[in-house]
PDB file of N, CA and C in Angstrom:
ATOM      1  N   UNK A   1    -130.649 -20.935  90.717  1.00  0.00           N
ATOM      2  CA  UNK A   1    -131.854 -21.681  90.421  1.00  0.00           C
ATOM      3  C   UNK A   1    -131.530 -23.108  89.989  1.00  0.00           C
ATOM      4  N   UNK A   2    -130.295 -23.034  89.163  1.00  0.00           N
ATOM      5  CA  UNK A   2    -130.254 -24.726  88.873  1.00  0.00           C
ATOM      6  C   UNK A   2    -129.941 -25.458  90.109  1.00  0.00           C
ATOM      7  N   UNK A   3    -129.101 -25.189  91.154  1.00  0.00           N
ATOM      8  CA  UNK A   3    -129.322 -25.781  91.819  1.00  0.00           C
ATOM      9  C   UNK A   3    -130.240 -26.754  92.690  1.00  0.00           C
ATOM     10  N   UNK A   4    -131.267 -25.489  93.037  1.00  0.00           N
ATOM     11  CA  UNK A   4    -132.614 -25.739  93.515  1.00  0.00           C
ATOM     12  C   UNK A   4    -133.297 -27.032  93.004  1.00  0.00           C
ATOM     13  N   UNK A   5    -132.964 -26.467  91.470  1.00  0.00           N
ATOM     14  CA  UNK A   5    -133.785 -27.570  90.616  1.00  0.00           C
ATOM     15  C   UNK A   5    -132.823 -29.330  90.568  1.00  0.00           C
ATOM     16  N   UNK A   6    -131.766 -29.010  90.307  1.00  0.00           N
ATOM     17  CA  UNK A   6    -130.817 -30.143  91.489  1.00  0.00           C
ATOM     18  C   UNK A   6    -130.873 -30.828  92.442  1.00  0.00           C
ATOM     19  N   UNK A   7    -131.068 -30.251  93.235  1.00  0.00           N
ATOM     20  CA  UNK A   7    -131.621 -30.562  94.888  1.00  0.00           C
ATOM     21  C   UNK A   7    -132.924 -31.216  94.923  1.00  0.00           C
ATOM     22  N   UNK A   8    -133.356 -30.913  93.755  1.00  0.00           N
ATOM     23  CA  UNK A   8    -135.296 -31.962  93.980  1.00  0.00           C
ATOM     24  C   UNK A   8    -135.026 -33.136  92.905  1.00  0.00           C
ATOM     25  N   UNK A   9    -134.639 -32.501  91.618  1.00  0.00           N
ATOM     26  CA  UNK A   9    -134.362 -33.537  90.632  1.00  0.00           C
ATOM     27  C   UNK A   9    -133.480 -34.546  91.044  1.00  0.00           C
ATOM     28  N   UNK A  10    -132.739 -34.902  91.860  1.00  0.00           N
ATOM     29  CA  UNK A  10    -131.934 -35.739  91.791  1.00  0.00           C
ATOM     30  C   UNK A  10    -132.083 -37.007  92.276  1.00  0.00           C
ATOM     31  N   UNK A  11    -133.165 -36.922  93.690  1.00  0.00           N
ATOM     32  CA  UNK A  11    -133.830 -37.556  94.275  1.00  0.00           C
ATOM     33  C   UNK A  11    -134.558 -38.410  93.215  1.00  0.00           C
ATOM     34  N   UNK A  12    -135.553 -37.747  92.425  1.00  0.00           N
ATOM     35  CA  UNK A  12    -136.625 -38.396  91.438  1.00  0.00           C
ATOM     36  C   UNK A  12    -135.724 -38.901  90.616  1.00  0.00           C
ATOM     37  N   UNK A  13    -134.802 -38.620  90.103  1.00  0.00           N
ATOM     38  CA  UNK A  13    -134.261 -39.347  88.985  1.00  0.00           C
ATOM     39  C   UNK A  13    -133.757 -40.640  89.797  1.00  0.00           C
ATOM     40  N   UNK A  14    -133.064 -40.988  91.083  1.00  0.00           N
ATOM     41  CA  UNK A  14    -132.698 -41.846  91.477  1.00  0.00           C
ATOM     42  C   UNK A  14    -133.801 -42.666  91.510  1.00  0.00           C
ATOM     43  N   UNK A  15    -134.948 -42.404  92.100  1.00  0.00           N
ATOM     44  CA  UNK A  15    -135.787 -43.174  92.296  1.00  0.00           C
ATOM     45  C   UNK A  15    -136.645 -43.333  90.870  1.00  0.00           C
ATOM     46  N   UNK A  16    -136.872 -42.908  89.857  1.00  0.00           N
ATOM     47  CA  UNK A  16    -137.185 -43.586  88.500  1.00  0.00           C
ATOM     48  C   UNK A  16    -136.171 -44.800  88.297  1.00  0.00           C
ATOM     49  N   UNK A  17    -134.839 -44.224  88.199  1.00  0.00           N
ATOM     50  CA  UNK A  17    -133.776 -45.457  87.745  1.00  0.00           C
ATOM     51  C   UNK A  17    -133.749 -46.736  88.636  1.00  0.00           C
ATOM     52  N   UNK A  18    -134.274 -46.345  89.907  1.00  0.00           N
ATOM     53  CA  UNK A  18    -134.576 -47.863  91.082  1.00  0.00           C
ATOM     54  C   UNK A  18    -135.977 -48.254  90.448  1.00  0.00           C
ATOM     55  N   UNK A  19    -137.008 -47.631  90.077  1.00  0.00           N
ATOM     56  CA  UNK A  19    -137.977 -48.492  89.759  1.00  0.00           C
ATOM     57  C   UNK A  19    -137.691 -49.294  88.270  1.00  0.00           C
ATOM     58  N   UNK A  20    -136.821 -48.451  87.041  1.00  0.00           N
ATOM     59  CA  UNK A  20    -136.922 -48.783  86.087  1.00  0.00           C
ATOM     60  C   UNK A  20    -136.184 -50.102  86.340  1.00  0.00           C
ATOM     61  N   UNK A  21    -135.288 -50.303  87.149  1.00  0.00           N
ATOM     62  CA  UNK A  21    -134.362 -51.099  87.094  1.00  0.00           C
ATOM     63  C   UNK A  21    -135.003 -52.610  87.944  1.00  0.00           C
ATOM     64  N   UNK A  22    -135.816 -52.015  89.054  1.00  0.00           N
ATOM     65  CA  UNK A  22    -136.239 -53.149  89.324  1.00  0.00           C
ATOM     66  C   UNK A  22    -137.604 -54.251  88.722  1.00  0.00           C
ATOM     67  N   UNK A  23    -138.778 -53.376  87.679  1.00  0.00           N
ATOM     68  CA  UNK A  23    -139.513 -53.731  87.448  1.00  0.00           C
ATOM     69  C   UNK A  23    -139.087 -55.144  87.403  1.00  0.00           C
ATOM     70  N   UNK A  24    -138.693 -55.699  86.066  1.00  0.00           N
ATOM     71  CA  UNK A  24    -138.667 -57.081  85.530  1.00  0.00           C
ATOM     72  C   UNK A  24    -138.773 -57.898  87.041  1.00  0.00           C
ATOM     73  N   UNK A  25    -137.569 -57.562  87.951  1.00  0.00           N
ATOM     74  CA  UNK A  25    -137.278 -58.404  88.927  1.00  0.00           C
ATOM     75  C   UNK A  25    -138.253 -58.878  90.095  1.00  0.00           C
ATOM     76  N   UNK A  26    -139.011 -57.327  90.189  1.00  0.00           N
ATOM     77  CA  UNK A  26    -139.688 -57.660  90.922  1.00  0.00           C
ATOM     78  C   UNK A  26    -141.251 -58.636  90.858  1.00  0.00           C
ATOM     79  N   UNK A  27    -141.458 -58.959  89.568  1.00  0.00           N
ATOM     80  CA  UNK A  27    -142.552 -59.600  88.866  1.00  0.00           C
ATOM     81  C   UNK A  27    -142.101 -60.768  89.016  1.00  0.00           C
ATOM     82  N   UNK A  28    -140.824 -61.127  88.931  1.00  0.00           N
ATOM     83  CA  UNK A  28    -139.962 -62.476  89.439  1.00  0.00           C
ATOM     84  C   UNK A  28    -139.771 -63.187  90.787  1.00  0.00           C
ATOM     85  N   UNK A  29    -140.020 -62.218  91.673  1.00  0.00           N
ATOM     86  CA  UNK A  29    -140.127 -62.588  93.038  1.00  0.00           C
ATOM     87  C   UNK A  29    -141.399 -62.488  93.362  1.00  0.00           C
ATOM     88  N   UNK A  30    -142.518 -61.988  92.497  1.00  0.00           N
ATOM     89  CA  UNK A  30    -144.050 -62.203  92.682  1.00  0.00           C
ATOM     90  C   UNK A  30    -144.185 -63.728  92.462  1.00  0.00           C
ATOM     91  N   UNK A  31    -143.633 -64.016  91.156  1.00  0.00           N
ATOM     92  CA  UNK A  31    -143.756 -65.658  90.774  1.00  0.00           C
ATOM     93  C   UNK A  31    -142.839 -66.579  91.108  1.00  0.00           C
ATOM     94  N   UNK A  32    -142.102 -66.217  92.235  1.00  0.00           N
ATOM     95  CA  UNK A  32    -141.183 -67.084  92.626  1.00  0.00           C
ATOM     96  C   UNK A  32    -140.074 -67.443  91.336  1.00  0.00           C
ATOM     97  N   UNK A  33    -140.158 -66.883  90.677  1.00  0.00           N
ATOM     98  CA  UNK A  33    -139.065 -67.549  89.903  1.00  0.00           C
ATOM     99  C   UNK A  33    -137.273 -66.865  89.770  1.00  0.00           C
ATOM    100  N   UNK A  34    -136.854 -66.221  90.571  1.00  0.00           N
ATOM    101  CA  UNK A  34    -135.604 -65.449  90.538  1.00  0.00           C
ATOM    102  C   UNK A  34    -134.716 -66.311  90.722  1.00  0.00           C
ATOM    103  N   UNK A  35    -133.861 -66.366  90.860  1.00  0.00           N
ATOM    104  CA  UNK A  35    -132.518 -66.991  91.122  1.00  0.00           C
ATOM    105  C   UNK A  35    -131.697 -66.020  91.532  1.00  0.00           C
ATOM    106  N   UNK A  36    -131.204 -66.283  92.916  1.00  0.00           N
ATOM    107  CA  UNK A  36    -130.860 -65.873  94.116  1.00  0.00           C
ATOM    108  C   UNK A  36    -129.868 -65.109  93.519  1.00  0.00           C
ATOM    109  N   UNK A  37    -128.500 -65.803  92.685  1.00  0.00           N
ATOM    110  CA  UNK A  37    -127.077 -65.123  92.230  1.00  0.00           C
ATOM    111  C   UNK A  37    -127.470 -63.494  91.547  1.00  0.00           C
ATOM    112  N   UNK A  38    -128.918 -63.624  90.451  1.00  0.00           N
ATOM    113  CA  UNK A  38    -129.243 -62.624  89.975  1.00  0.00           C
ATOM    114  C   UNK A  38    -129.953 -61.516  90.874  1.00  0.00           C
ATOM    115  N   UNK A  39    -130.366 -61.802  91.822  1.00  0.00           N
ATOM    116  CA  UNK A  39    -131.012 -60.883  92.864  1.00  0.00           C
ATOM    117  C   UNK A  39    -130.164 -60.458  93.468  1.00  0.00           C
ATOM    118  N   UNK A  40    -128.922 -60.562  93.986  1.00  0.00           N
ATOM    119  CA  UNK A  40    -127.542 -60.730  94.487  1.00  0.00           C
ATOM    120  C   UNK A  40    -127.034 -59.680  93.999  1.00  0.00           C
ATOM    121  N   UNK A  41    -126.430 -59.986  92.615  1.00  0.00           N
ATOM    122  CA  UNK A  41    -126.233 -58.900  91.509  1.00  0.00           C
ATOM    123  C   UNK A  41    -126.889 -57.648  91.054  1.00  0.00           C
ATOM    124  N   UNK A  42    -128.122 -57.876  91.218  1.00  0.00           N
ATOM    125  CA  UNK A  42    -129.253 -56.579  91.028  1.00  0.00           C
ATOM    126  C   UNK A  42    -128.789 -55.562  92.338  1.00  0.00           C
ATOM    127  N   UNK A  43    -128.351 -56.233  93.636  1.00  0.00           N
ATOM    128  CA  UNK A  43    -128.446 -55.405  94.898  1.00  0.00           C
ATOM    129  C   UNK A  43    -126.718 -54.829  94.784  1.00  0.00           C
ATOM    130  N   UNK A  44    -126.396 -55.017  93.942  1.00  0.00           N
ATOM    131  CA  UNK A  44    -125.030 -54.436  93.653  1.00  0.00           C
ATOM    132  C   UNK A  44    -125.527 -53.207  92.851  1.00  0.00           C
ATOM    133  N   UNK A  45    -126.232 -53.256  91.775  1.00  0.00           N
ATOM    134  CA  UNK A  45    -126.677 -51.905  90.802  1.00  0.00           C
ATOM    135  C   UNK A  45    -127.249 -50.959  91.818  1.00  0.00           C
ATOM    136  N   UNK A  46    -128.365 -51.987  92.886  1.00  0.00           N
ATOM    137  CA  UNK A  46    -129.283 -50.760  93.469  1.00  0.00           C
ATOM    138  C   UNK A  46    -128.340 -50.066  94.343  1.00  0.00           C
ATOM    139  N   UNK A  47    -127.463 -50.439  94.939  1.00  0.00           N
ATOM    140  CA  UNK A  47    -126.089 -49.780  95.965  1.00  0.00           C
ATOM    141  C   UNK A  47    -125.388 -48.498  94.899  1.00  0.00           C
ATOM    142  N   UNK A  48    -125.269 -49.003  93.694  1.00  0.00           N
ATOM    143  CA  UNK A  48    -124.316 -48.247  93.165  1.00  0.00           C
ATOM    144  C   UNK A  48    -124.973 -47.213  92.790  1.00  0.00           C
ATOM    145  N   UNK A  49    -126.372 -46.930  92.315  1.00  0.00           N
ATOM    146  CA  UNK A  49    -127.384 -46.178  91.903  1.00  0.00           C
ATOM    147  C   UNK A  49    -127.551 -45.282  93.151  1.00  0.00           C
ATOM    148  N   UNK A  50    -127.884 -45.864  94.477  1.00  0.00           N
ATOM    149  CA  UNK A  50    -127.934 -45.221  95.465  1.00  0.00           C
ATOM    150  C   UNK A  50    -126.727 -44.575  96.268  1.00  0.00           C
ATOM    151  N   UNK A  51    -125.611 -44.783  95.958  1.00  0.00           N
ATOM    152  CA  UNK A  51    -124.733 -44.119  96.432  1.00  0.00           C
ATOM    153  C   UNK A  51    -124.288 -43.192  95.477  1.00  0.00           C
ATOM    154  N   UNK A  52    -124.685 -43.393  93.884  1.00  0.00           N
ATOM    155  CA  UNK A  52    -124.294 -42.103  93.186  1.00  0.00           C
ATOM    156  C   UNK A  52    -125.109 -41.051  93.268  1.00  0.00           C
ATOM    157  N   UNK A  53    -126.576 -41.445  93.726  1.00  0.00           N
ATOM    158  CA  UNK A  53    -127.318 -40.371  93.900  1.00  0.00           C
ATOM    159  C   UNK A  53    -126.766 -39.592  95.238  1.00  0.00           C
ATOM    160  N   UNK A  54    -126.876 -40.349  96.069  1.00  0.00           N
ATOM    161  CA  UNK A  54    -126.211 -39.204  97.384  1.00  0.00           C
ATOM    162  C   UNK A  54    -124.833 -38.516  97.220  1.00  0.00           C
ATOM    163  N   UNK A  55    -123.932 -39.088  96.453  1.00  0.00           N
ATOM    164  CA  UNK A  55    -123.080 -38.287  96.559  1.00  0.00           C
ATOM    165  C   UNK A  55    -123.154 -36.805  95.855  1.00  0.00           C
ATOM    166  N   UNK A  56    -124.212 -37.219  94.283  1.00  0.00           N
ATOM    167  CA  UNK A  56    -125.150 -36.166  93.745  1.00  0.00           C
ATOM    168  C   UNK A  56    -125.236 -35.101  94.893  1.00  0.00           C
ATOM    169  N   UNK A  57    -126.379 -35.444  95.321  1.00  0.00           N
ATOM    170  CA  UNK A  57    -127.324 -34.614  96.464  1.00  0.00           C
ATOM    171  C   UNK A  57    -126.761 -34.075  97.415  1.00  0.00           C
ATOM    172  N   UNK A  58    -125.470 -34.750  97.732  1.00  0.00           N
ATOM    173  CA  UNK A  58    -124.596 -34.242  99.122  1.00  0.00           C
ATOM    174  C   UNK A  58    -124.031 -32.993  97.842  1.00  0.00           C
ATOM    175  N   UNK A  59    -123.231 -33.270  96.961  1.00  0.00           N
ATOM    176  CA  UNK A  59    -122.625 -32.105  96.306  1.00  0.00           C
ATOM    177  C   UNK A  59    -123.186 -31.067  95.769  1.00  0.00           C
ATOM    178  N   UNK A  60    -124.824 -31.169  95.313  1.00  0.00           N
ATOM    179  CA  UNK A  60    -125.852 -30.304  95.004  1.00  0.00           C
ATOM    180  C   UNK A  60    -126.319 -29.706  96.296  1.00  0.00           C
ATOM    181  N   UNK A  61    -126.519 -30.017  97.564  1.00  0.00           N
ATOM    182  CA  UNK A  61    -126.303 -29.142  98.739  1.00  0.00           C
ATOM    183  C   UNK A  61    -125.765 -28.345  98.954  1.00  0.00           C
ATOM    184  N   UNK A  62    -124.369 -28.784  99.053  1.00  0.00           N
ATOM    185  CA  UNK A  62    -123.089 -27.734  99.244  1.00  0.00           C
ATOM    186  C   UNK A  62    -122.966 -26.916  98.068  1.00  0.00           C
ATOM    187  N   UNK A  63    -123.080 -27.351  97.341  1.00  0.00           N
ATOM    188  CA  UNK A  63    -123.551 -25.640  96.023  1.00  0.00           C
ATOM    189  C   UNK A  63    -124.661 -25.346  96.098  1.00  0.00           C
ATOM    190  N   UNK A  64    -125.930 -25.324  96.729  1.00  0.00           N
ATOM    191  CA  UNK A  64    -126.993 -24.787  97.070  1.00  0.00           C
ATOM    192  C   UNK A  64    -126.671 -23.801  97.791  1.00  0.00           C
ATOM    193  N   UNK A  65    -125.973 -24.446  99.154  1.00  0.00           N
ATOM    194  CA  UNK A  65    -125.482 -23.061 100.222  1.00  0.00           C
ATOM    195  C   UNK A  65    -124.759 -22.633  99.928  1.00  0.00           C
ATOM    196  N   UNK A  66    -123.272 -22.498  99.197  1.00  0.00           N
ATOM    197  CA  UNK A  66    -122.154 -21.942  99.571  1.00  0.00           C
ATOM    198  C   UNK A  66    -122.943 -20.835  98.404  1.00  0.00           C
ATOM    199  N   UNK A  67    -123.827 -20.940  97.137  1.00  0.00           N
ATOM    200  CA  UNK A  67    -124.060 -19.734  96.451  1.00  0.00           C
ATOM    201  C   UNK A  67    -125.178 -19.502  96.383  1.00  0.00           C
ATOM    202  N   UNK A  68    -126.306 -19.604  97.467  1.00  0.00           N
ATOM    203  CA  UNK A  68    -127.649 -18.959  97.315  1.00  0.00           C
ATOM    204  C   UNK A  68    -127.867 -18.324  99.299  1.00  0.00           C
ATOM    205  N   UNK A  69    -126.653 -19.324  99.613  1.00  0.00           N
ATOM    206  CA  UNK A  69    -127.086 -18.638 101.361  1.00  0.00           C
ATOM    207  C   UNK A  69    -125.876 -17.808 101.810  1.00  0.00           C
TER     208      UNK A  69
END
């Protein structure tokens, strides 16, 4: 069962931590006011956020099947 619950949670948590992370910024590119180096830098967090989640999700898979199928 934890798995299961793995396999859905992990997704949502990635995507809370992409919104939490982008709010401020994105209110900044509503008003034009960002500066490019910092938007730059932000797309480094959102990469790293998004590739820890998949590697999550890829490894919460493979223990989904190898002990529920």
């Amino acid at each position: 069962m934890i798995w299961l619950i793995g396999v859905v949670g992990i997704p949502i948590l990635v995507v809370a931590l992409l919104l939490f992370s982008a709010a401020e910024d994105f209110m900044q590119i509503i008003r034009l006011q960002i500066d490019f180096s910092r938007l730059f830098g932000d797309l480094v967090h959102v990469l790293v956020i998004l590739a820890l989640g998949t590697l999550a999700e890829l490894f919460f898979l493979y223990q989904l099947v190898v002990h529920v199928f």
